[in-house]
Structure formats: structure tokens, C-alpha cells
C-alpha atoms as a PDB file:
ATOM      1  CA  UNK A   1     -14.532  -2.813 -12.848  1.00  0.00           C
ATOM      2  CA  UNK A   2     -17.985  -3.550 -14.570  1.00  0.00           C
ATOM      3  CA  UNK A   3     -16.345  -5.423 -17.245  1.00  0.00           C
ATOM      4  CA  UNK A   4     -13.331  -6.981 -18.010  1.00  0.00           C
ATOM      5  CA  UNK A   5     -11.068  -7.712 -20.930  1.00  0.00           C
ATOM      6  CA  UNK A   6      -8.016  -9.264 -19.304  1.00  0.00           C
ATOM      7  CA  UNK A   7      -9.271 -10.790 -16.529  1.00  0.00           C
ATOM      8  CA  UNK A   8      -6.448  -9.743 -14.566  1.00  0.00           C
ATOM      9  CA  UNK A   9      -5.701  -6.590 -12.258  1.00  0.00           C
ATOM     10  CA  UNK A  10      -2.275  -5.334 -12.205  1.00  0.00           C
ATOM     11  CA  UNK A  11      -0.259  -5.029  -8.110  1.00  0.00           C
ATOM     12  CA  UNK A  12       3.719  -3.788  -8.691  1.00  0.00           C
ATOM     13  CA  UNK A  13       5.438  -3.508  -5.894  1.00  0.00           C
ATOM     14  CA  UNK A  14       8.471  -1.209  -5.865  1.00  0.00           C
ATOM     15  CA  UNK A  15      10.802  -3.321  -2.746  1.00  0.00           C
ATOM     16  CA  UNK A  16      13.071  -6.688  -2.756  1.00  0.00           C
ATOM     17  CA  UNK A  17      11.710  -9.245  -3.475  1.00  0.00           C
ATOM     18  CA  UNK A  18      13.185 -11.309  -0.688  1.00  0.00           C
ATOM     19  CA  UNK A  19      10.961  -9.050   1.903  1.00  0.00           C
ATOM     20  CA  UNK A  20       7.490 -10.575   0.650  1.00  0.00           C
ATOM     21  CA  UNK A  21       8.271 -13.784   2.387  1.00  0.00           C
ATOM     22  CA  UNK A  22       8.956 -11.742   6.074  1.00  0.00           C
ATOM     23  CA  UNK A  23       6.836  -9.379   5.808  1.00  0.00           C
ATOM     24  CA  UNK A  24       3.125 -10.443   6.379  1.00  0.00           C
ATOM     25  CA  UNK A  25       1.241  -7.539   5.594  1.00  0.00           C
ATOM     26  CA  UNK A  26       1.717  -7.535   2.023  1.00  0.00           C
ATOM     27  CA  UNK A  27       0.951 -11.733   2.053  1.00  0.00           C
ATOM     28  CA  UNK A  28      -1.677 -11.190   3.541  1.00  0.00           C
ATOM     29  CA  UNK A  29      -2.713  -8.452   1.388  1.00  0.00           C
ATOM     30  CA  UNK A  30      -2.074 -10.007  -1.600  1.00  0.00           C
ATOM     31  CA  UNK A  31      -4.264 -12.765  -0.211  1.00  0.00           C
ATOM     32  CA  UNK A  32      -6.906 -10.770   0.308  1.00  0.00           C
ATOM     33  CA  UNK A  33      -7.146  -9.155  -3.413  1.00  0.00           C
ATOM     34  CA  UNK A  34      -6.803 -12.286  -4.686  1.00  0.00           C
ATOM     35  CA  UNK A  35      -9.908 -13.716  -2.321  1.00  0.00           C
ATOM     36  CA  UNK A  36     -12.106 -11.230  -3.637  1.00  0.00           C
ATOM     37  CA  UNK A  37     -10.931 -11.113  -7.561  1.00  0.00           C
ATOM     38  CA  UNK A  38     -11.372 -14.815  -7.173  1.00  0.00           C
ATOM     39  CA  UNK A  39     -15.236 -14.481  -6.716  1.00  0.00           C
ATOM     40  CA  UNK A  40     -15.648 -12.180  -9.880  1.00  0.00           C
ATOM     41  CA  UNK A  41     -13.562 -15.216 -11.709  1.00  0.00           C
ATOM     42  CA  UNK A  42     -10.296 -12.629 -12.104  1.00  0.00           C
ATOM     43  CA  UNK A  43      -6.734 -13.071 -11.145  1.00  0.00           C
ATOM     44  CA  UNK A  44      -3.791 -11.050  -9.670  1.00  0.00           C
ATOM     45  CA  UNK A  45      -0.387 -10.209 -11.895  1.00  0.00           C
ATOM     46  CA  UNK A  46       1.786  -9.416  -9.380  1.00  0.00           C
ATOM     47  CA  UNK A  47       5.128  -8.346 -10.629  1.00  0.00           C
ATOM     48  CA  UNK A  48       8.024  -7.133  -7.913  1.00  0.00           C
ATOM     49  CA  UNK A  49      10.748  -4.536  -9.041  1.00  0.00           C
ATOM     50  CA  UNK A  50      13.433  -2.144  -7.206  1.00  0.00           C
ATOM     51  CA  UNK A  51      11.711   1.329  -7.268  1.00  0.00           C
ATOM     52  CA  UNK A  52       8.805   3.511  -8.627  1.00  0.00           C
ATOM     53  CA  UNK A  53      10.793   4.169 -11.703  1.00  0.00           C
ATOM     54  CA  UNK A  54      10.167   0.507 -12.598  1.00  0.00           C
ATOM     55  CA  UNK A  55       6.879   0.203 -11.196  1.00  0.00           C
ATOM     56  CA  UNK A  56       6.129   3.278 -13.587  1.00  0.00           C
ATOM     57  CA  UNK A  57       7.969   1.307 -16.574  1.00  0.00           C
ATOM     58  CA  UNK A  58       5.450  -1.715 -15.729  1.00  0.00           C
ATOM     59  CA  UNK A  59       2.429   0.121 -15.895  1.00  0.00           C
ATOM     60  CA  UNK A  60       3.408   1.456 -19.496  1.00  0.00           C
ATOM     61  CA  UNK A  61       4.543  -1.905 -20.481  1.00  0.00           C
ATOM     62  CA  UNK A  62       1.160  -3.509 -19.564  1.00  0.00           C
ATOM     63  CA  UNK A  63      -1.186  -0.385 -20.632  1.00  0.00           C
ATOM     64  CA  UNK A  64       0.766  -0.483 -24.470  1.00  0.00           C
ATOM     65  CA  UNK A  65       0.413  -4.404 -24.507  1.00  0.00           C
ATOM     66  CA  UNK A  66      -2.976  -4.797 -22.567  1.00  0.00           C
ATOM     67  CA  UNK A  67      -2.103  -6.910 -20.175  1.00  0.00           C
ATOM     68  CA  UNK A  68      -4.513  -5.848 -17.420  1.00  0.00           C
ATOM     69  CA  UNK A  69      -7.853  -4.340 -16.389  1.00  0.00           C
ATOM     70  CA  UNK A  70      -6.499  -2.243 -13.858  1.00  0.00           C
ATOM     71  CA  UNK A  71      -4.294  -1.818 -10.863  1.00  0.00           C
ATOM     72  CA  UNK A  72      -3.832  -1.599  -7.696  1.00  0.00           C
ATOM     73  CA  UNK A  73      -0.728   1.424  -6.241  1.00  0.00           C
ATOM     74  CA  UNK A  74       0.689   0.631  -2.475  1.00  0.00           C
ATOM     75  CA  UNK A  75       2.296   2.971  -0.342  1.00  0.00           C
ATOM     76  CA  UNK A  76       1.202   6.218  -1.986  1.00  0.00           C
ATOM     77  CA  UNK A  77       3.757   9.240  -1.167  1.00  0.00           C
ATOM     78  CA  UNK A  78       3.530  12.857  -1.036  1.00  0.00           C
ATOM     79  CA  UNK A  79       4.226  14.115  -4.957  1.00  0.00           C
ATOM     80  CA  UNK A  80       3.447  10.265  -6.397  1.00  0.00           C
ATOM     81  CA  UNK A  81       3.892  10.639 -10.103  1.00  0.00           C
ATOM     82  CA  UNK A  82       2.445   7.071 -10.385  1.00  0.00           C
ATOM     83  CA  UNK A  83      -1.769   8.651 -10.118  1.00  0.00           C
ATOM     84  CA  UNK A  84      -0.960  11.412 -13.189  1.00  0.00           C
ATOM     85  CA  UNK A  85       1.036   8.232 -15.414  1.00  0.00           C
ATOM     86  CA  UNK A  86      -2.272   6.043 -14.606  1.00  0.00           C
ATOM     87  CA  UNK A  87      -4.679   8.501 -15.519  1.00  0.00           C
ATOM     88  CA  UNK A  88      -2.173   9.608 -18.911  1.00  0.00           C
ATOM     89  CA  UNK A  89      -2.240   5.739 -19.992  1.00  0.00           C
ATOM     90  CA  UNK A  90      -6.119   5.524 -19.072  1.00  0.00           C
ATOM     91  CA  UNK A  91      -5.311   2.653 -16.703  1.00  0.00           C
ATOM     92  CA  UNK A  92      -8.143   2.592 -14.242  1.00  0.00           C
ATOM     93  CA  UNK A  93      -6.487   2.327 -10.478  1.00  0.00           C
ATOM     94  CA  UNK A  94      -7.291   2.136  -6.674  1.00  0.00           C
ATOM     95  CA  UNK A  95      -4.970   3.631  -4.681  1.00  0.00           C
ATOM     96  CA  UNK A  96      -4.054   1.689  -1.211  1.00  0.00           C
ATOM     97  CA  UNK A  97      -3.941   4.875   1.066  1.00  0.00           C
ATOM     98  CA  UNK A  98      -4.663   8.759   0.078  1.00  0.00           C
ATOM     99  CA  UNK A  99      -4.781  10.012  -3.566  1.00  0.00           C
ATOM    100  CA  UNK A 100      -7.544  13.202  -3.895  1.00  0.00           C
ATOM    101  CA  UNK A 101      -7.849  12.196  -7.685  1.00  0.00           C
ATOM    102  CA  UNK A 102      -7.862   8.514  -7.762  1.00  0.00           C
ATOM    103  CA  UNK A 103     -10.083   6.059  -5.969  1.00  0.00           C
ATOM    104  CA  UNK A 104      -8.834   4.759  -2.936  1.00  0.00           C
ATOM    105  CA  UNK A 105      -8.820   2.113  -0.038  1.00  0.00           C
ATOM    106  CA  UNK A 106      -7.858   3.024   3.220  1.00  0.00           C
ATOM    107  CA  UNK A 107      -6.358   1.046   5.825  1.00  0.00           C
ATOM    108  CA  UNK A 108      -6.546   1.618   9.553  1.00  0.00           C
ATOM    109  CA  UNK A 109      -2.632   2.155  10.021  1.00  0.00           C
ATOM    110  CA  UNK A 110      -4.068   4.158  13.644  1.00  0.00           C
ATOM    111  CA  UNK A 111      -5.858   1.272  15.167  1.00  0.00           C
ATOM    112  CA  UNK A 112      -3.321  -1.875  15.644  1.00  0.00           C
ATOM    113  CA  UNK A 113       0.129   1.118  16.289  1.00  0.00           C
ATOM    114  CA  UNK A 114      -2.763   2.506  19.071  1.00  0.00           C
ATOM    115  CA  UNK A 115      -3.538  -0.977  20.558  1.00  0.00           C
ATOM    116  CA  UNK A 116       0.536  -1.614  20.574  1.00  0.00           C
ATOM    117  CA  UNK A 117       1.119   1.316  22.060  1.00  0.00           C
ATOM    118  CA  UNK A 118      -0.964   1.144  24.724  1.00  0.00           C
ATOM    119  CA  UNK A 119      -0.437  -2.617  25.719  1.00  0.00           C
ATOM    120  CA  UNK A 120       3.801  -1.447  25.569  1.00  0.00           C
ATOM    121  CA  UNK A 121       3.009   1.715  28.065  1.00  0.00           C
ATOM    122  CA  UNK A 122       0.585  -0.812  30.044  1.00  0.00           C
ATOM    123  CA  UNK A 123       3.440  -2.957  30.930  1.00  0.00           C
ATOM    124  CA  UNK A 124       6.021   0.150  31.997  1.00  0.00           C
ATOM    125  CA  UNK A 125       7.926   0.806  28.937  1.00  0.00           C
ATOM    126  CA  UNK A 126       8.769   4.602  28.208  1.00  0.00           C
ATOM    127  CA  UNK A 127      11.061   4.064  25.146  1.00  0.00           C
ATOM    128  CA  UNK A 128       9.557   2.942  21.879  1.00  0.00           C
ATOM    129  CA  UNK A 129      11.269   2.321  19.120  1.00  0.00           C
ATOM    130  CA  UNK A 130       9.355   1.965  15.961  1.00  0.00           C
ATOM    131  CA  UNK A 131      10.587   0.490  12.831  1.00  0.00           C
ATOM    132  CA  UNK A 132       8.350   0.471   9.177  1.00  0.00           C
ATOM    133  CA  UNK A 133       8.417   1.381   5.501  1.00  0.00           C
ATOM    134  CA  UNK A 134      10.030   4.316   3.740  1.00  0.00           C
ATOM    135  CA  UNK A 135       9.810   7.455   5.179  1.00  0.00           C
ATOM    136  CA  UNK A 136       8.304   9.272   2.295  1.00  0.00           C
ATOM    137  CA  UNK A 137       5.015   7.067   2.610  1.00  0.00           C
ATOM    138  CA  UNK A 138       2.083   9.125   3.147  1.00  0.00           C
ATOM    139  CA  UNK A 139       0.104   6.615   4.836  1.00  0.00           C
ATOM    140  CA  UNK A 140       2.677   6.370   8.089  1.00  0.00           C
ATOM    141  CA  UNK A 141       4.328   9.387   8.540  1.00  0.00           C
ATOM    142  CA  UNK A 142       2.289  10.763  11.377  1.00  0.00           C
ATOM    143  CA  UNK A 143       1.019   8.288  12.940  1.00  0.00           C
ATOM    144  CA  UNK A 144       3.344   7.576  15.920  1.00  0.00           C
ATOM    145  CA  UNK A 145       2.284  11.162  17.391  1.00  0.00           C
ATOM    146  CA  UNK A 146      -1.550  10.576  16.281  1.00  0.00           C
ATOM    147  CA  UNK A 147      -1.207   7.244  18.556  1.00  0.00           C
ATOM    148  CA  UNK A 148       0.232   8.575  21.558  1.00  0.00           C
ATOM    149  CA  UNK A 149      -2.570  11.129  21.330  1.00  0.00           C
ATOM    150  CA  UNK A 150      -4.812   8.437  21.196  1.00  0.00           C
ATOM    151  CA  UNK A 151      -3.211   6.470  24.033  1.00  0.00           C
ATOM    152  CA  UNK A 152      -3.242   9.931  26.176  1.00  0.00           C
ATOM    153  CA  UNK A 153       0.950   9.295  26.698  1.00  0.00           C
ATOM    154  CA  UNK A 154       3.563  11.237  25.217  1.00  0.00           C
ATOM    155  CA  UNK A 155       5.911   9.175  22.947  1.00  0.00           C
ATOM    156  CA  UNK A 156       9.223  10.843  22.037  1.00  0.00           C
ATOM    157  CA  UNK A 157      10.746  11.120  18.579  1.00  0.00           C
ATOM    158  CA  UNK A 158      14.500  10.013  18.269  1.00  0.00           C
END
């Protein structure tokens, strides 16, 4: 963003709202974006709803009112329709994982499951449970196997 109307960059997240207080990623995420907005004097509008359906009704209501600059998308899956209703509203976006259209961040899901991994197998254990997000998620789907690759130790799928 080179220059801004709204001063504000849009985050919707599509889960109960009752999670954001136990589950620190997303605090600390939401930290973070506002951190770095902060410097360029611009602010978060963070608004929580039950599925992408409403996260897509969001985006539409704050395109047609001008409410934000831009947004930020979380937990991309595989056929999002969110990327093709961004770029129809001409609502600039970053995606938080992989979009091939849309400019994205990515975040080293690999790494810390790796380091886990290997510190549980370290210490004997053989069964590994592993418990995260929706499935559909594009960002964590294959990463248990990827890991265990990593770690050089075969982990078993239930």
C-alpha cells in the first residue's frame, strides 16, 4: 500500500470467536500486523464471523462502503473463492499462505511441527497425535509427512 485512504486494513476471520483468546497464534498474529501498520500510522479492523460465506459478505460490505485499504485472507484452501471476490471488488489483498494470483506471506508451518517432532521421537514416543485447523487448509495438510521426512522417522497417519 503506497497510499492510503482509510487508514485501515481489513483481517476477517471465519472461526468462534471464543477461540482467539486460546489460541495464540492468531494473538500473536494479530499483534504482529498491528506492530507494523502501527509504524506507517494505520490500524487493524478486525471483524470475527462463523464461515467464509460471511467473511465473503464482509469484504463486499466494506469494498461498497470503503471502509478499508485492503486486507489481509488467513488459512487459504484449495478452491478459495475469497482471491476471485477480492480481485472482482478491486480490494487489494495479501494472502497468509499460497494463492498463485494474489500476493502472499508465507509462514514456516515445517519448521516448529519439525523441531516438535523430533524433540517427541527424542524422548521415545512412537505415537503422535496431532491436532490443528480445518482440514481443507492448504497451508497444513501435508505437513505431518513432510516433517517426519525431515526428522528421518516414519510417523503414521490414524
Amino acid at each position: 500500500m503506497t497510499s492510503s485512504l482509510t487508514g485501515a486494513v481489513g483481517l476477517v476471520l471465519a472461526r468462534p470467536a471464543r477461540l482467539l483468546g486460546v489460541e495464540p497464534f492468531f494473538m500473536e498474529f494479530i499483534a504482529g500486523i498491528e506492530e507494523r501498520l502501527a509504524e506507517r500510522d494505520l490500524s487493524v479492523l478486525l471483524h470475527v464471523v462463523a464461515n467464509h460465506e460471511a467473511e465473503i459478505a464482509a469484504y463486499r460490505r466494506w469494498a461498497a462502503r470503503g471502509l478499508v485499504d485492503a486486507v489481509v485472507v488467513v488459512n487459504p484452501t484449495a478452491d478459495d473463492p475469497r482471491p476471485a471476490v477480492l480481485r472482482a471488488l478491486a480490494l487489494p489483498a495479501v494472502v497468509v499462505g499460497d494463492d498463485p494470483d494474489l500476493p502472499e506471506v508465507r509462514t514456516d508451518h515445517a519448521g516448529p511441527v519439525t523441531e516438535a517432532l523430533g524433540h517427541l521421537l527424542d524422548l521415545g514416543h512412537r505415537r503422535i497425535a496431532r491436532i490443528t485447523g480445518p482440514q481443507p487448509c492448504s497451508t497444513r495438510g501435508p505437513a505431518p509427512r513432510r516433517c517426519s521426512r525431515a526428522a528421518r522417522r516414519p510417523v503414521s497417519s490414524p
